[in-house]
C-alpha atoms as a PDB file:
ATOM      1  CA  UNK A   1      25.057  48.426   8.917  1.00  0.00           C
ATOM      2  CA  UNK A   2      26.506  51.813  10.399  1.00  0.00           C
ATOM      3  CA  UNK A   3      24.703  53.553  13.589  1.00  0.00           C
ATOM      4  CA  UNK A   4      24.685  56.319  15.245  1.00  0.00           C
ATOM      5  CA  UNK A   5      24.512  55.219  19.178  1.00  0.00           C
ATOM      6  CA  UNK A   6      22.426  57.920  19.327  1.00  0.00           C
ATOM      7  CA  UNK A   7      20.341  60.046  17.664  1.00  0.00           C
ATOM      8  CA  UNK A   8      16.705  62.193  18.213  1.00  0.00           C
ATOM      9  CA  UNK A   9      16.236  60.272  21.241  1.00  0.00           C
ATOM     10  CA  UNK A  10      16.746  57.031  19.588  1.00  0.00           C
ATOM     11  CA  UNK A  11      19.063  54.409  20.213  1.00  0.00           C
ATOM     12  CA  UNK A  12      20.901  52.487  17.344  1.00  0.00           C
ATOM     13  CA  UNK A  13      19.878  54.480  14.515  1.00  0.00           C
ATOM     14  CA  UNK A  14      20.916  53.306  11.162  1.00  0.00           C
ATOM     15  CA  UNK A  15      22.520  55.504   9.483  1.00  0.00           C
ATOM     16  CA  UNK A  16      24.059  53.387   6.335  1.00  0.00           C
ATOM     17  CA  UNK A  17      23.809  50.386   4.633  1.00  0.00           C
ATOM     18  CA  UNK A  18      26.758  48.029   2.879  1.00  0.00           C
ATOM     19  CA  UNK A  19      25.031  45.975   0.283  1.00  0.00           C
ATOM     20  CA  UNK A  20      26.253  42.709  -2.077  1.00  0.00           C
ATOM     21  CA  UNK A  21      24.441  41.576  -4.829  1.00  0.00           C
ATOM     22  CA  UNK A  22      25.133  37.793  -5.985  1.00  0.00           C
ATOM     23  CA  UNK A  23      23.631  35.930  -8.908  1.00  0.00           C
ATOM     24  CA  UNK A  24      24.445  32.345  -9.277  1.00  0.00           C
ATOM     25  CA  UNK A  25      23.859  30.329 -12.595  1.00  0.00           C
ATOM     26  CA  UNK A  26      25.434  26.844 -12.519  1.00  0.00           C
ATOM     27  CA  UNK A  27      28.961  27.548 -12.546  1.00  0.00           C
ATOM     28  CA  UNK A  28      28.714  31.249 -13.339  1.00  0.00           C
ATOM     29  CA  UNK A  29      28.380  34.244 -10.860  1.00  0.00           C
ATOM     30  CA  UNK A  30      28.127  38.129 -10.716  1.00  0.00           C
ATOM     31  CA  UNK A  31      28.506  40.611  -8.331  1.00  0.00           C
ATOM     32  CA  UNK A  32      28.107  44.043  -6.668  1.00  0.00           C
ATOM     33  CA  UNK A  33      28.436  46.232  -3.752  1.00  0.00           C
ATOM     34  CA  UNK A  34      28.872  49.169  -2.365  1.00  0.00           C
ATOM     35  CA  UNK A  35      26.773  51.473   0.289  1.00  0.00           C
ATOM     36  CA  UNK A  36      24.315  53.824   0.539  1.00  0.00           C
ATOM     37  CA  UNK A  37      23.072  56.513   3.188  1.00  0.00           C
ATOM     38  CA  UNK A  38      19.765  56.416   4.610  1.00  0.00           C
ATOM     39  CA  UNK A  39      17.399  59.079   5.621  1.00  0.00           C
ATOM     40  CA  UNK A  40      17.041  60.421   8.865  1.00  0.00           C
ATOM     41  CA  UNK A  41      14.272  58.892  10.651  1.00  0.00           C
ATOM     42  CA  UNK A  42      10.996  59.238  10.312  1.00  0.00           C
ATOM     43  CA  UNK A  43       7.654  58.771  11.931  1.00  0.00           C
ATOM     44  CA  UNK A  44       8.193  55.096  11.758  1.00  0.00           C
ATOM     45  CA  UNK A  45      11.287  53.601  13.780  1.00  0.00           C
ATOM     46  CA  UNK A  46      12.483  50.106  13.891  1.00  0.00           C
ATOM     47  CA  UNK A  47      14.158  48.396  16.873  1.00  0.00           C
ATOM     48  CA  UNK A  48      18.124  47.180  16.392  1.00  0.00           C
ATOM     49  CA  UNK A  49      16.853  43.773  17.645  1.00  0.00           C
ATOM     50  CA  UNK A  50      13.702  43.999  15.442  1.00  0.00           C
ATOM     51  CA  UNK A  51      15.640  44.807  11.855  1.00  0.00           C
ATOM     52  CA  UNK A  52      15.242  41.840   9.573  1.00  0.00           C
ATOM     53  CA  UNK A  53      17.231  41.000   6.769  1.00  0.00           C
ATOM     54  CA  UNK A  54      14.378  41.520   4.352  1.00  0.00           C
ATOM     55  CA  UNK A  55      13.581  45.210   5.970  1.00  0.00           C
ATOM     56  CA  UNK A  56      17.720  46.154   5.388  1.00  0.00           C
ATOM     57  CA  UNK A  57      17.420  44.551   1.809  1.00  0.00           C
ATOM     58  CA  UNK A  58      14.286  46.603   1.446  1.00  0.00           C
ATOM     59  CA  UNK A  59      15.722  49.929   2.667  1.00  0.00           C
ATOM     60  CA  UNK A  60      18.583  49.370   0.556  1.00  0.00           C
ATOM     61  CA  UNK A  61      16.448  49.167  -2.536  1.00  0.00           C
ATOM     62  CA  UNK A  62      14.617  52.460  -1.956  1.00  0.00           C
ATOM     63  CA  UNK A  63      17.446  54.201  -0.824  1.00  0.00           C
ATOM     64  CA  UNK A  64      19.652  53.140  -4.336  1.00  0.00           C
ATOM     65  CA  UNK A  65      16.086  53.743  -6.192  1.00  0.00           C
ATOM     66  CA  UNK A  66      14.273  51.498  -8.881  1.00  0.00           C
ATOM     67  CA  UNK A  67      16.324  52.264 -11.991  1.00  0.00           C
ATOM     68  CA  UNK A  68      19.466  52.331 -10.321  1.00  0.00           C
ATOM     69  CA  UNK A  69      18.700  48.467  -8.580  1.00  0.00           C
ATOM     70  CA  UNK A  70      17.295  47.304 -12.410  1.00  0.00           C
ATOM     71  CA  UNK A  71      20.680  48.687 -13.446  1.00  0.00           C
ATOM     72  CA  UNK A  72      22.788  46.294 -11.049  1.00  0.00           C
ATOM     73  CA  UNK A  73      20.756  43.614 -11.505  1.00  0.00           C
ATOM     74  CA  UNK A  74      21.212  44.007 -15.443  1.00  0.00           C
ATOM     75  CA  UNK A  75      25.013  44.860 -14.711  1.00  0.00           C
ATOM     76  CA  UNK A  76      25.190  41.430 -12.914  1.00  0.00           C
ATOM     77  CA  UNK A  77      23.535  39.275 -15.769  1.00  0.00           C
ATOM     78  CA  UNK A  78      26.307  40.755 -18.303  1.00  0.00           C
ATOM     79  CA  UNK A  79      28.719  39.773 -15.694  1.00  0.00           C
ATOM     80  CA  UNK A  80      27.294  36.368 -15.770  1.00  0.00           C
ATOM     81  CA  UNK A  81      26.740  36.004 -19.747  1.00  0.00           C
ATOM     82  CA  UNK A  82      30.421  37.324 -20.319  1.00  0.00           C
ATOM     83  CA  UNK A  83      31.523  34.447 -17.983  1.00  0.00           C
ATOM     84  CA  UNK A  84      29.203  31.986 -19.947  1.00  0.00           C
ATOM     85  CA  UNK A  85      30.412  33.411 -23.289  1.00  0.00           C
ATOM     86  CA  UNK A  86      33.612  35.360 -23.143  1.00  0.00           C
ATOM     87  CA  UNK A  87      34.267  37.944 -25.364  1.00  0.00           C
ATOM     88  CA  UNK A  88      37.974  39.046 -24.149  1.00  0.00           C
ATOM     89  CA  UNK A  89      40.588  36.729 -22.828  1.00  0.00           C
ATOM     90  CA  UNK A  90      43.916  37.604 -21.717  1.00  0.00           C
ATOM     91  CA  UNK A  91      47.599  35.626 -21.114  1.00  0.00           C
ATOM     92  CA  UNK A  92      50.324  34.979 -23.082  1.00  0.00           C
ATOM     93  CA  UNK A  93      51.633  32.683 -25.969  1.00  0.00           C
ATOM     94  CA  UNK A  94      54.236  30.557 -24.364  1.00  0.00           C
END
C-alpha cells in the first residue's frame, strides 16, 4: 500500500493499492496484478494499525469495480485451462 504521511488531518492515508490475484488448481496456476488509486477519504477513516487484509482486498475490489474483478478472475481461469490444455507450444525441432 502507498500513503500519504499526511493528509486532511489524517495520518497514514492510503492513497493506492498493489494487488495479485492467484488461482491454484493442482499443478496449474494463474495470475494478475497491477494497482489501483483510491478515493480520497471519506466520512469513514481506518487506522494504519487497524487495516486488515480483508478491508485492503475489499477496497481493492470496489475501487477496480465488479465487471472489471469478474474479468480477472475469468482472465485467470483461461490462464489456468490453457496450462491444463495447451493450445500453442513453442521450441524448436532439434
Amino acid at each position: 500500500m502507498d500513503y500519504d504521511v499526511s493528509s486532511g488531518g489524517k495520518t497514514n492515508v492510503v492513497t493506492q493499492l498493489h494487488w495479485r490475484c492467484t488461482k491454484t488448481d493442482g499443478d496449474h496456476t494463474g495470475s494478475s496484478y497491477g494497482s489501483v488509486g483510491l478515493a480520497a477519504v471519506g466520512d469513514t477513516f481506518i487506522e494504519w494499525d487497524d487495516i486488515a487484509e480483508s478491508t485492503a482486498v475489499g477496497w481493492a475490489k470496489a475501487a477496480i469495480g465488479t465487471d472489471e474483478v469478474t474479468a480477472i478472475e475469468a482472465s485467470i481461469d483461461a490462464q489456468i485451462t490453457e496450462s491444463k490444455t495447451p493450445t500453442t507450444g513453442s521450441g524448436v525441432s532439434w
